[in-house]
PDB file of N, CA and C in Angstrom:
ATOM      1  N   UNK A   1      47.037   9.144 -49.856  1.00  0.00           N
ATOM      2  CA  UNK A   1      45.905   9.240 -50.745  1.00  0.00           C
ATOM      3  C   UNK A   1      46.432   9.159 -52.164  1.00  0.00           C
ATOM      4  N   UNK A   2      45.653   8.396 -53.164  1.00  0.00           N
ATOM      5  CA  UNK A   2      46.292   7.891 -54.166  1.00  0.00           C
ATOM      6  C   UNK A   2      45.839   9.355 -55.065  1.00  0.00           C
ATOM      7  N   UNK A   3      46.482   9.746 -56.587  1.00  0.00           N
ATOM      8  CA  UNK A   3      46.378  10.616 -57.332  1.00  0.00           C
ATOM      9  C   UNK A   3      44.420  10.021 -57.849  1.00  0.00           C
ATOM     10  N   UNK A   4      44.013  11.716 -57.666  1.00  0.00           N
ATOM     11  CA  UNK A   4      43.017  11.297 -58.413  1.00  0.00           C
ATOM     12  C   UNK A   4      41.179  11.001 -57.232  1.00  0.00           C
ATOM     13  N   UNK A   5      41.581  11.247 -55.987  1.00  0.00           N
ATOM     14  CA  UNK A   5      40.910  10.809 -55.105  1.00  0.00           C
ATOM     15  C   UNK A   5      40.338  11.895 -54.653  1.00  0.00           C
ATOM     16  N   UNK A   6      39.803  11.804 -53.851  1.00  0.00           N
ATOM     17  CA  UNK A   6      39.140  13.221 -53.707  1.00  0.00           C
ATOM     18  C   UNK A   6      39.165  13.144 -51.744  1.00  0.00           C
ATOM     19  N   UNK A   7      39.524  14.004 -50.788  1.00  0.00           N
ATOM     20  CA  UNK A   7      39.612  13.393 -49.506  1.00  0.00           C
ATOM     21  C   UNK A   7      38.412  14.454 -49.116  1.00  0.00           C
ATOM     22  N   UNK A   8      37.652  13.848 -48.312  1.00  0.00           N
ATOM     23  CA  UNK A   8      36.532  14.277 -47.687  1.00  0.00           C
ATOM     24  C   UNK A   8      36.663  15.303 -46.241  1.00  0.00           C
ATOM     25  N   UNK A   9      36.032  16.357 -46.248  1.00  0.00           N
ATOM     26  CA  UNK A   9      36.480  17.105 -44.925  1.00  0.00           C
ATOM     27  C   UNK A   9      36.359  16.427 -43.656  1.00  0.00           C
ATOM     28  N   UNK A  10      35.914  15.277 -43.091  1.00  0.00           N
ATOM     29  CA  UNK A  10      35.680  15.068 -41.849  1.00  0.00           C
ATOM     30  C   UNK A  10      37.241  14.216 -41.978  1.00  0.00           C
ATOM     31  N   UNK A  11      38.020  14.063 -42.996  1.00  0.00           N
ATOM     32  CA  UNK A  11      39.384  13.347 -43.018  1.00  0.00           C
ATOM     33  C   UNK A  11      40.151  14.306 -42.447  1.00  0.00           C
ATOM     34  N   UNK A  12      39.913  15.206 -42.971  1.00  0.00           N
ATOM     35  CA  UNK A  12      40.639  16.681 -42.581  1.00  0.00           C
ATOM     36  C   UNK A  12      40.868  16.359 -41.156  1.00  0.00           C
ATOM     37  N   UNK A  13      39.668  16.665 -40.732  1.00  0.00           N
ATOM     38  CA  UNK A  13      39.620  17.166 -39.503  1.00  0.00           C
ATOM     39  C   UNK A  13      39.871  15.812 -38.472  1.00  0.00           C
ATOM     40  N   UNK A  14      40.289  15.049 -38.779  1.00  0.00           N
ATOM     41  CA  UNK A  14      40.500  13.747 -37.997  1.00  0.00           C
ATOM     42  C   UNK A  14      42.310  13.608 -38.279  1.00  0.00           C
ATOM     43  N   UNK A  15      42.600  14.354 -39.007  1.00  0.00           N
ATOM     44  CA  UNK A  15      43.874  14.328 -39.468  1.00  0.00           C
ATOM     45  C   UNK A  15      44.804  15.168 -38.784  1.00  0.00           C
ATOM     46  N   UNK A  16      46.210  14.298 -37.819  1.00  0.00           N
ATOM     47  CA  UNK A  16      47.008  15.716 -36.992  1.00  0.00           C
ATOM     48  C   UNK A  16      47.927  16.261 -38.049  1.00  0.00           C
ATOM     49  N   UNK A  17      47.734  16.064 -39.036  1.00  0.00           N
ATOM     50  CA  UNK A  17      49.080  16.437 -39.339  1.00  0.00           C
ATOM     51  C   UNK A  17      48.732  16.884 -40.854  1.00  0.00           C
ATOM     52  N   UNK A  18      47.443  17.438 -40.556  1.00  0.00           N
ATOM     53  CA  UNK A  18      46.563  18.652 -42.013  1.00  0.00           C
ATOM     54  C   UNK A  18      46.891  19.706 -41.460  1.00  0.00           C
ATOM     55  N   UNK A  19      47.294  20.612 -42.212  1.00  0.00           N
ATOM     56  CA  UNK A  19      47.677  22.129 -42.375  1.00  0.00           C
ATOM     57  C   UNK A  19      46.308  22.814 -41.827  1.00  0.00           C
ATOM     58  N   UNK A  20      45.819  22.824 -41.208  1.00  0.00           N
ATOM     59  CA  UNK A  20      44.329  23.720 -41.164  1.00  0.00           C
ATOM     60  C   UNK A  20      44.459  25.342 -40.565  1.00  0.00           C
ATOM     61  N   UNK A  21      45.539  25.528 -39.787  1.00  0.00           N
ATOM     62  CA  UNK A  21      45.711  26.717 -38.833  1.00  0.00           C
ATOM     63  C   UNK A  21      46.735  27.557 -39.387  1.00  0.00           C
ATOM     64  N   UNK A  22      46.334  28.582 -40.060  1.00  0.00           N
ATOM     65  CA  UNK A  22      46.758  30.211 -40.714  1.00  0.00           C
ATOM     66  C   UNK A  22      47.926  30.481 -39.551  1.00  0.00           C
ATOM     67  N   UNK A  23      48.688  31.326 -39.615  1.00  0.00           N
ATOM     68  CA  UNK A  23      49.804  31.925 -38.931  1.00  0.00           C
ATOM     69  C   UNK A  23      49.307  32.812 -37.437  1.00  0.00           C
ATOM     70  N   UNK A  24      48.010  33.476 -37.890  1.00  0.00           N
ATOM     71  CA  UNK A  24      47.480  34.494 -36.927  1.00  0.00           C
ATOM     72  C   UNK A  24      46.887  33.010 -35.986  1.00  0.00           C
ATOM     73  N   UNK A  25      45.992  32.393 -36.235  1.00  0.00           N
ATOM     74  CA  UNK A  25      44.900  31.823 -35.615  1.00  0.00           C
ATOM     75  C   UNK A  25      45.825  30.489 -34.530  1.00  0.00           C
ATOM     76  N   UNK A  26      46.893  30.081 -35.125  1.00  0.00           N
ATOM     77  CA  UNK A  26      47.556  29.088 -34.541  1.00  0.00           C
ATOM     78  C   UNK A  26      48.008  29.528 -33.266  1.00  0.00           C
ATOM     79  N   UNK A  27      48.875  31.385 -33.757  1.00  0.00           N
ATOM     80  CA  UNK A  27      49.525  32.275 -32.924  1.00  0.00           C
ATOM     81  C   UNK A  27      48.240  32.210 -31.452  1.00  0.00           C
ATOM     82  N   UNK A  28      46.945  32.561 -31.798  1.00  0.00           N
ATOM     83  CA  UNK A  28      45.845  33.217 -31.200  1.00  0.00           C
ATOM     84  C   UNK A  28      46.077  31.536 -30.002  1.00  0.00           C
ATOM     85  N   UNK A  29      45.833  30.727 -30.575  1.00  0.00           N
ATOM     86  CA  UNK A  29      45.627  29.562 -29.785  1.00  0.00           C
ATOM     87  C   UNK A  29      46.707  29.010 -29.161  1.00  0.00           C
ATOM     88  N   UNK A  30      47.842  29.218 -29.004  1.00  0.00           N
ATOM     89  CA  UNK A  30      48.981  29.009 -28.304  1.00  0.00           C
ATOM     90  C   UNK A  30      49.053  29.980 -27.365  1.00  0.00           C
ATOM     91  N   UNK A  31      48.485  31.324 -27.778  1.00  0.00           N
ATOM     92  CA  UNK A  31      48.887  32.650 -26.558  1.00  0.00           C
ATOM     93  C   UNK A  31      50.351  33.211 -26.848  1.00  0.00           C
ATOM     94  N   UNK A  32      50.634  33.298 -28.406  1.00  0.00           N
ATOM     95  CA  UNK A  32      51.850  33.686 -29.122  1.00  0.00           C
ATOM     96  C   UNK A  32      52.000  34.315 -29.747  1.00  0.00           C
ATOM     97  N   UNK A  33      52.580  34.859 -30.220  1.00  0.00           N
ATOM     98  CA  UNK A  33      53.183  35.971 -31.489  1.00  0.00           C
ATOM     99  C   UNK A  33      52.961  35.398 -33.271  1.00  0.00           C
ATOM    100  N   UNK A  34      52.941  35.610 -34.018  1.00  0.00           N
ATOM    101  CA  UNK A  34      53.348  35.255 -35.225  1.00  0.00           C
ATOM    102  C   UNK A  34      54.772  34.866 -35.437  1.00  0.00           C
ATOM    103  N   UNK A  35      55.691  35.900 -34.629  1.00  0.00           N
ATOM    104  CA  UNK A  35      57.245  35.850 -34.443  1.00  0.00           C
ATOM    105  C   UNK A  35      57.460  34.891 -33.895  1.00  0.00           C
ATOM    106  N   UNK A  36      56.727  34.284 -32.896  1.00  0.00           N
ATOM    107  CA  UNK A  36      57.055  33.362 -32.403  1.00  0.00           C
ATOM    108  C   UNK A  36      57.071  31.789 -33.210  1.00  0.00           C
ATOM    109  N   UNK A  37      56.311  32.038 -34.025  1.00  0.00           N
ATOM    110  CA  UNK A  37      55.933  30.791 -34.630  1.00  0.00           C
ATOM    111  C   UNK A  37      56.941  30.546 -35.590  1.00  0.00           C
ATOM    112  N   UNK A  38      57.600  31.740 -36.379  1.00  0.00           N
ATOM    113  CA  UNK A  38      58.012  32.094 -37.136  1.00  0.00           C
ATOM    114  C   UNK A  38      59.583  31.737 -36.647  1.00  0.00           C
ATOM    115  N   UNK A  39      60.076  32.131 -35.449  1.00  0.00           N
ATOM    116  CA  UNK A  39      60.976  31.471 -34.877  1.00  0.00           C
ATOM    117  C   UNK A  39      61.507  30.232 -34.584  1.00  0.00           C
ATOM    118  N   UNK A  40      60.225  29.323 -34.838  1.00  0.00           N
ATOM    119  CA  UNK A  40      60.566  27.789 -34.306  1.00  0.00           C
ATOM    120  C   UNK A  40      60.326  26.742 -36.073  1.00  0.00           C
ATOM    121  N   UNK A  41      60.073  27.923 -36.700  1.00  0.00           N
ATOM    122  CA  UNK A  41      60.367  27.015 -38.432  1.00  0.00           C
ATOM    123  C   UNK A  41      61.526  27.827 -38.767  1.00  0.00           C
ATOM    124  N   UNK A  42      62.180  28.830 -38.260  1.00  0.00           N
ATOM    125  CA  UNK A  42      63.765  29.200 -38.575  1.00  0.00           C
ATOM    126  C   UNK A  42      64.709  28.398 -37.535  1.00  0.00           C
ATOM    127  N   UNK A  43      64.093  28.008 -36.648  1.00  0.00           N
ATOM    128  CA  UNK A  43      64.818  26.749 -35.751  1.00  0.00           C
ATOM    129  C   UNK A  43      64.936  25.510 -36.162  1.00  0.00           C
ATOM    130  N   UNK A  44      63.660  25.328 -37.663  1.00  0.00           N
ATOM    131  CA  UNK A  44      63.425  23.696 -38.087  1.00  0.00           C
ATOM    132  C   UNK A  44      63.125  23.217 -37.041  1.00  0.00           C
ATOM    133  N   UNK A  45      62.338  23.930 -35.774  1.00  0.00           N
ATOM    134  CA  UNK A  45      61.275  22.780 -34.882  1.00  0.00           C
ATOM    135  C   UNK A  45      60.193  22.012 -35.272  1.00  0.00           C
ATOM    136  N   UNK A  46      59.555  23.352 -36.212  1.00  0.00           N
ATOM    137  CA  UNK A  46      58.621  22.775 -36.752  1.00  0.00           C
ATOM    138  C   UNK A  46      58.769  23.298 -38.648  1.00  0.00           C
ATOM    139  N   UNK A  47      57.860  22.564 -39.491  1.00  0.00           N
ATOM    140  CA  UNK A  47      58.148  23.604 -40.958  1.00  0.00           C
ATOM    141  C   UNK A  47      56.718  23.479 -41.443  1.00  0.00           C
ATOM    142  N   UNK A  48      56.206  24.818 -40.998  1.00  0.00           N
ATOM    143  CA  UNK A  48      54.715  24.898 -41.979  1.00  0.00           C
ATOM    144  C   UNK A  48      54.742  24.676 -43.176  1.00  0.00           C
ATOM    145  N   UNK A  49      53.464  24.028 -43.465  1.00  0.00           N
ATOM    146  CA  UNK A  49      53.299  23.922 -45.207  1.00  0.00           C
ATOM    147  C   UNK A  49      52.858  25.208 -45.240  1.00  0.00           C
ATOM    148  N   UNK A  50      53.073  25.304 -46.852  1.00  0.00           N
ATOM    149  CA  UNK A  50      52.657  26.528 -47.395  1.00  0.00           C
ATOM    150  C   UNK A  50      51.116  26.288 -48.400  1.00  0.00           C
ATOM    151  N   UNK A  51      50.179  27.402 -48.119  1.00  0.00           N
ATOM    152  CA  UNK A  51      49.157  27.160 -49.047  1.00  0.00           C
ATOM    153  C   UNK A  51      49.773  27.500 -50.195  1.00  0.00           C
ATOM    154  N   UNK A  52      48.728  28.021 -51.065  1.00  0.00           N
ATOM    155  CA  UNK A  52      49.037  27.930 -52.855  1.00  0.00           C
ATOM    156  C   UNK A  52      49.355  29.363 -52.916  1.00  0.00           C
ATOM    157  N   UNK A  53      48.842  30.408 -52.068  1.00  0.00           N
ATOM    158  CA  UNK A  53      49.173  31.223 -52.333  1.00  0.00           C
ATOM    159  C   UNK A  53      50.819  31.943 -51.015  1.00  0.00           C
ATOM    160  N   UNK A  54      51.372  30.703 -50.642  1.00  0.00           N
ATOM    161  CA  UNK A  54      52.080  31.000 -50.257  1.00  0.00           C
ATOM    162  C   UNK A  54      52.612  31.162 -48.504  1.00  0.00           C
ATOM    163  N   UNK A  55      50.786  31.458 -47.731  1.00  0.00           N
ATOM    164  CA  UNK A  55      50.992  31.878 -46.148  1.00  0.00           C
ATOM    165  C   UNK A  55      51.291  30.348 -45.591  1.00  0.00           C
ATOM    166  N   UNK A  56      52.096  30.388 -44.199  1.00  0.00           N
ATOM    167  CA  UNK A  56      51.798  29.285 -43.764  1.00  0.00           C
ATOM    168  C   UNK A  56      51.004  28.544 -42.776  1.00  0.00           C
ATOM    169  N   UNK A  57      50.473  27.259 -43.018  1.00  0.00           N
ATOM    170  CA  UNK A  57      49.468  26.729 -42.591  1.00  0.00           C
ATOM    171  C   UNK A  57      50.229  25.699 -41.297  1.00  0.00           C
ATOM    172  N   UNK A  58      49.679  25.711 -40.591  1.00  0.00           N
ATOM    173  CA  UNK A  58      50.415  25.128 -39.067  1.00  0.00           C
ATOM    174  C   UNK A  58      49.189  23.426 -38.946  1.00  0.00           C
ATOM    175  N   UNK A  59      49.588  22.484 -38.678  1.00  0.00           N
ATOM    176  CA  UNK A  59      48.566  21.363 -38.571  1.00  0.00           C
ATOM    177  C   UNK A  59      48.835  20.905 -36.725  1.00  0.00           C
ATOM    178  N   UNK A  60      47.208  20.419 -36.315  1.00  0.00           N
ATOM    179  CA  UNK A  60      47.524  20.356 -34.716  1.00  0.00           C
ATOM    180  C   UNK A  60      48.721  20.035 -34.209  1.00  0.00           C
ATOM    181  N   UNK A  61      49.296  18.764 -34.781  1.00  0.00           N
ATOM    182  CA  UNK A  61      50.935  18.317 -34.252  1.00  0.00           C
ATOM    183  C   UNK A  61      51.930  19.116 -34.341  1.00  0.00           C
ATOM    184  N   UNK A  62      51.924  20.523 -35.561  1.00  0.00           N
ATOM    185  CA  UNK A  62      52.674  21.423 -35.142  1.00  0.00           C
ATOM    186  C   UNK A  62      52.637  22.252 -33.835  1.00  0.00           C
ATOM    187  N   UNK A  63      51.230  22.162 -33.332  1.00  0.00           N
ATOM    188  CA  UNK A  63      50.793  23.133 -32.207  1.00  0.00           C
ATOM    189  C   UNK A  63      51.178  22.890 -30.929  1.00  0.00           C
ATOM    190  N   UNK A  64      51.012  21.306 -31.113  1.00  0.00           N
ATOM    191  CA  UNK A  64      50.962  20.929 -29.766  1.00  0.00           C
ATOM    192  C   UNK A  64      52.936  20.465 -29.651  1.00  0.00           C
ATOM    193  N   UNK A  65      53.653  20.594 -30.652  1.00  0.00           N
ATOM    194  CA  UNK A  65      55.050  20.833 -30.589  1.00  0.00           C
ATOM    195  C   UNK A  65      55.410  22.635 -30.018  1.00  0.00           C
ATOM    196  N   UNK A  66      54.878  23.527 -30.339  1.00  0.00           N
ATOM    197  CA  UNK A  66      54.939  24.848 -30.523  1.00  0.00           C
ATOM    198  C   UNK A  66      54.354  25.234 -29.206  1.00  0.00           C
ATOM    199  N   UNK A  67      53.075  24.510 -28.564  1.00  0.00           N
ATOM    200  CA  UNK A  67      53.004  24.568 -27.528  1.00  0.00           C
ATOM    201  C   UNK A  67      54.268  23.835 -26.350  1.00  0.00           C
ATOM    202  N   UNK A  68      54.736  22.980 -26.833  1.00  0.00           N
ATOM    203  CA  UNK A  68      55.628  22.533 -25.508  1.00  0.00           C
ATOM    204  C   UNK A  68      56.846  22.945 -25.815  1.00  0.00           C
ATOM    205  N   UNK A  69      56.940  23.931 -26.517  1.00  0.00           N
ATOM    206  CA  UNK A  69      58.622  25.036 -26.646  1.00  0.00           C
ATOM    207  C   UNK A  69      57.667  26.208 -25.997  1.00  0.00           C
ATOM    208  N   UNK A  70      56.742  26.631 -26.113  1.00  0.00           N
ATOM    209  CA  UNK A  70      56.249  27.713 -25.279  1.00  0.00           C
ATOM    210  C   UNK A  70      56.518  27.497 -23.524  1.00  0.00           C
ATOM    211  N   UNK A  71      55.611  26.416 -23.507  1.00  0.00           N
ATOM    212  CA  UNK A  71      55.706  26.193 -21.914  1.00  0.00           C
ATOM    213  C   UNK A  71      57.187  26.022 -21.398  1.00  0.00           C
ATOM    214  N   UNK A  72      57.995  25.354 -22.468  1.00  0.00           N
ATOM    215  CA  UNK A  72      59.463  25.426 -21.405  1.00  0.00           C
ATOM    216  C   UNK A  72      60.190  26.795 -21.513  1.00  0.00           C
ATOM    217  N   UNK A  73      60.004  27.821 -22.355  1.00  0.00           N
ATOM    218  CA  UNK A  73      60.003  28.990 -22.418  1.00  0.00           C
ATOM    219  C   UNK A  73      59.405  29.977 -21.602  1.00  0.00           C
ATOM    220  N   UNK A  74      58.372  29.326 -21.336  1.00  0.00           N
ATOM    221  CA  UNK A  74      57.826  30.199 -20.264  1.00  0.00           C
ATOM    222  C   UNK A  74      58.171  29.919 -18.960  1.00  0.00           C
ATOM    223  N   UNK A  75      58.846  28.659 -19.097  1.00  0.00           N
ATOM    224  CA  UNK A  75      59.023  28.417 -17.703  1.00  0.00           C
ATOM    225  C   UNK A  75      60.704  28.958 -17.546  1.00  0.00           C
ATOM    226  N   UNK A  76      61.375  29.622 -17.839  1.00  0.00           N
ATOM    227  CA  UNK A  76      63.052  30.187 -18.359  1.00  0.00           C
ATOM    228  C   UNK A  76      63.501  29.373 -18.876  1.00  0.00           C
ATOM    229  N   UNK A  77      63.771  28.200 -19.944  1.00  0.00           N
ATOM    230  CA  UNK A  77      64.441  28.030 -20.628  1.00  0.00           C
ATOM    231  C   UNK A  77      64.659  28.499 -21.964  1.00  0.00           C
ATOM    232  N   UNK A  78      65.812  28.710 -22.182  1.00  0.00           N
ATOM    233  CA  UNK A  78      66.266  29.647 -23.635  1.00  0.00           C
ATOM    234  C   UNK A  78      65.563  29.301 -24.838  1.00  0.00           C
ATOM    235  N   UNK A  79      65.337  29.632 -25.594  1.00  0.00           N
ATOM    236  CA  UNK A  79      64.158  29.140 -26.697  1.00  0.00           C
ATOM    237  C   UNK A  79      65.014  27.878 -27.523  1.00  0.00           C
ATOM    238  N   UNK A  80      66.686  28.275 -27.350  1.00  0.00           N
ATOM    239  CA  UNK A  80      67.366  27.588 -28.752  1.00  0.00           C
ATOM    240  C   UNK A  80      67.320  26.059 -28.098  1.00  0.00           C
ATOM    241  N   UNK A  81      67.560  26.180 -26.440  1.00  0.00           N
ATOM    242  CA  UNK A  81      67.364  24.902 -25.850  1.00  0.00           C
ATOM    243  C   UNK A  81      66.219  24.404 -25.654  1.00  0.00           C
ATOM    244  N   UNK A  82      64.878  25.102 -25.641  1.00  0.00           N
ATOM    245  CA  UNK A  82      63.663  24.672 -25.383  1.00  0.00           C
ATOM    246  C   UNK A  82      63.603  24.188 -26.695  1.00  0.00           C
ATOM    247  N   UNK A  83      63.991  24.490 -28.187  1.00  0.00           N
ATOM    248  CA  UNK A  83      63.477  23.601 -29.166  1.00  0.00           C
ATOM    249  C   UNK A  83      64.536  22.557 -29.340  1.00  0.00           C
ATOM    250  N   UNK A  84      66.081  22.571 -28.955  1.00  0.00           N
ATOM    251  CA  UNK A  84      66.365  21.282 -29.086  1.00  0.00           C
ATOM    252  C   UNK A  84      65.797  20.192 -28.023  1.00  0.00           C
ATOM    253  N   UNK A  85      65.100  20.224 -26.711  1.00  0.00           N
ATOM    254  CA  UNK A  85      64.632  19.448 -26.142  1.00  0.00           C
ATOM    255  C   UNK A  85      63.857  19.175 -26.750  1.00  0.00           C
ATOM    256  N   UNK A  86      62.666  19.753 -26.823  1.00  0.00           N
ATOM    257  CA  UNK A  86      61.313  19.273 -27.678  1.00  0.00           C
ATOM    258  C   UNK A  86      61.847  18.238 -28.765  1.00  0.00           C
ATOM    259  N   UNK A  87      62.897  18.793 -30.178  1.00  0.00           N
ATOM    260  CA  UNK A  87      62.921  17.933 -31.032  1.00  0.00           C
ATOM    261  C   UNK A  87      63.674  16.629 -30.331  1.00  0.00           C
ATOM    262  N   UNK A  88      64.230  16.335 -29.398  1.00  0.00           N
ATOM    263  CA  UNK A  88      65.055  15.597 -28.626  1.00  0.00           C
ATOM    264  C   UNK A  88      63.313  14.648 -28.156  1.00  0.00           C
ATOM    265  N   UNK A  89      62.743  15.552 -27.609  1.00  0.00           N
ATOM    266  CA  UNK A  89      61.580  14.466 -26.975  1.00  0.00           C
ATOM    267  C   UNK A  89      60.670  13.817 -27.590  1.00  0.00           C
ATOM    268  N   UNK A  90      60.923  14.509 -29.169  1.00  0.00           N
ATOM    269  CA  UNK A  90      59.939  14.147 -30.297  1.00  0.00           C
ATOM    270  C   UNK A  90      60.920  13.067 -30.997  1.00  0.00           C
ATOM    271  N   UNK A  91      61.864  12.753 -30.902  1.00  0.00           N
ATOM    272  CA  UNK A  91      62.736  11.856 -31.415  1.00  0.00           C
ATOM    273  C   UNK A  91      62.474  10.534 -30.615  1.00  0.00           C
ATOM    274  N   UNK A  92      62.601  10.627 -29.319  1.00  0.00           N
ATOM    275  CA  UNK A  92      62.517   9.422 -28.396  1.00  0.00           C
ATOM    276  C   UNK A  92      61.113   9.456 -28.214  1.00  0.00           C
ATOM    277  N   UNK A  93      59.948   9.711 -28.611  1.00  0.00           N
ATOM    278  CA  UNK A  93      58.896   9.197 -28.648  1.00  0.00           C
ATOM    279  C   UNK A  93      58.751   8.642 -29.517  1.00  0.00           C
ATOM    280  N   UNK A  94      58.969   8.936 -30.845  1.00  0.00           N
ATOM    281  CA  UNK A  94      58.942   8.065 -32.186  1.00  0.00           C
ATOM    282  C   UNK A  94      59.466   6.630 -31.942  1.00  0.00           C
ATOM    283  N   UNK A  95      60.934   6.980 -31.562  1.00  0.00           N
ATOM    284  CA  UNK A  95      61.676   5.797 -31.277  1.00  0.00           C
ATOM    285  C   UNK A  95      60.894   4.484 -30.617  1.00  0.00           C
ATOM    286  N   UNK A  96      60.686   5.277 -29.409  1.00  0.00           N
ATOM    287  CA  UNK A  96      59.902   4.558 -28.311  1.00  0.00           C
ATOM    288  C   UNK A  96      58.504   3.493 -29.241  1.00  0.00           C
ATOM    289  N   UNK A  97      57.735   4.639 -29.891  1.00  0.00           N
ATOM    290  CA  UNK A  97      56.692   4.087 -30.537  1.00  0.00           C
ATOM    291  C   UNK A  97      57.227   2.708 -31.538  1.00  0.00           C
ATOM    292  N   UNK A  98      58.196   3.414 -32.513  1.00  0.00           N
ATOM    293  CA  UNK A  98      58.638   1.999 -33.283  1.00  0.00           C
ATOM    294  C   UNK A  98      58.894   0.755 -32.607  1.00  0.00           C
ATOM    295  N   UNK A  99      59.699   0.739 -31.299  1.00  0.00           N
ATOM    296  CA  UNK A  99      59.967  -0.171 -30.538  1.00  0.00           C
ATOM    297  C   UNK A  99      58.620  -0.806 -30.004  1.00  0.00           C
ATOM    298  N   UNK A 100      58.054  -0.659 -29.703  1.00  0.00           N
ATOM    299  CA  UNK A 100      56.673  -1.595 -29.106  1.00  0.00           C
ATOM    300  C   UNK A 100      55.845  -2.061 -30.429  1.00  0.00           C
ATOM    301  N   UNK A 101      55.902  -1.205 -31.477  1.00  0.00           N
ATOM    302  CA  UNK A 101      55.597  -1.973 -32.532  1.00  0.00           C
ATOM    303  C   UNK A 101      56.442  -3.296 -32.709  1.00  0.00           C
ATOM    304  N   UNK A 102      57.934  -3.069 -32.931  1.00  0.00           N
ATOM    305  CA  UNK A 102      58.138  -3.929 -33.091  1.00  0.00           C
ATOM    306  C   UNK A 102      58.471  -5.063 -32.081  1.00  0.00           C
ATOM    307  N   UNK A 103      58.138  -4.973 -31.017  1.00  0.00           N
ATOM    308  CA  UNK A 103      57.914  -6.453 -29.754  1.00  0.00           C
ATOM    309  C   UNK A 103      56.179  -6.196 -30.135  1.00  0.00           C
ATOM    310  N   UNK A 104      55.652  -5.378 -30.572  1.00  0.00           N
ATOM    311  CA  UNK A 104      54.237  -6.690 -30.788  1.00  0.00           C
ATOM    312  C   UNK A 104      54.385  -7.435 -31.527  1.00  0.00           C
ATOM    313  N   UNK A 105      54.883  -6.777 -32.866  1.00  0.00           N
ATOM    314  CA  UNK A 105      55.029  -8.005 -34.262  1.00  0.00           C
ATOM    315  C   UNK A 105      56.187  -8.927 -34.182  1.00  0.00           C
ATOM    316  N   UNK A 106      56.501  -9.053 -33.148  1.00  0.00           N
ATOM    317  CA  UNK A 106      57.301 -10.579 -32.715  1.00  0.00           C
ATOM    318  C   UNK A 106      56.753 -11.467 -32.288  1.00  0.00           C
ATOM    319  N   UNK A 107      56.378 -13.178 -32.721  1.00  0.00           N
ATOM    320  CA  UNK A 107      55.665 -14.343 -32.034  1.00  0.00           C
ATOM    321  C   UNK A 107      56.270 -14.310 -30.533  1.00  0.00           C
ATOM    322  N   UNK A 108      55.205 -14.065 -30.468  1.00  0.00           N
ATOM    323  CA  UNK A 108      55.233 -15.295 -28.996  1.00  0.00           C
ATOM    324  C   UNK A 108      56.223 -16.186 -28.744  1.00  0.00           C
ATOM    325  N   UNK A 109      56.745 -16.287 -27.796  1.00  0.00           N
ATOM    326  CA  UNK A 109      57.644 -17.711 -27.714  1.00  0.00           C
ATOM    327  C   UNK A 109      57.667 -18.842 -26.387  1.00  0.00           C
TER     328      UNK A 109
END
């Protein structure tokens, strides 16, 4: 969004990767702790933005990262390995994604 624009709330909310979810409420919807959350941005799994006055704000793609270190946690794996998998699986999906971009934007031959 260019300086000067003004973004409309239904952008918000169509947006994964808007800050919308407070520390408590993210916690509430995962079935987690605050500590917990708090654990996986001292891991750099994930890094909440901060509002203006400072708390941090979690956006769905943090959740649904925060959710799949929960579930392999819950299922016994160690948390330090449940978030290097995750960032490991969040790496090779990106990857993955760039790659089919780029065999679409190749002609035909």
């Amino acid at each position: 969004m260019s300086p000067g624009t003004t973004r409309r709330l239904s952008d918000s909310l169509d947006d994964d990767d808007y800050p919308a979810y407070t520390v408590g409420r993210a916690a509430d919807l995962l079935g987690t702790t605050p500590a917990f959350l708090r654990a996986l941005g001292e891991a750099r799994v994930i890094t909440p933005l901060r509002s203006e006055g400072g708390h941090r704000r979690y956006s769905r793609y943090q959740l649904r990262i925060a959710g799949r270190v929960r579930e392999l946690v819950d299922n016994g794996t160690a948390i330090d390995a449940a978030c290097r998998i995750v960032i490991l699986e969040d790496q090779l999906a990106e990857a993955n994604k760039i790659n089919q971009q780029l065999r679409d934007d190749q002609p035909a031959s």
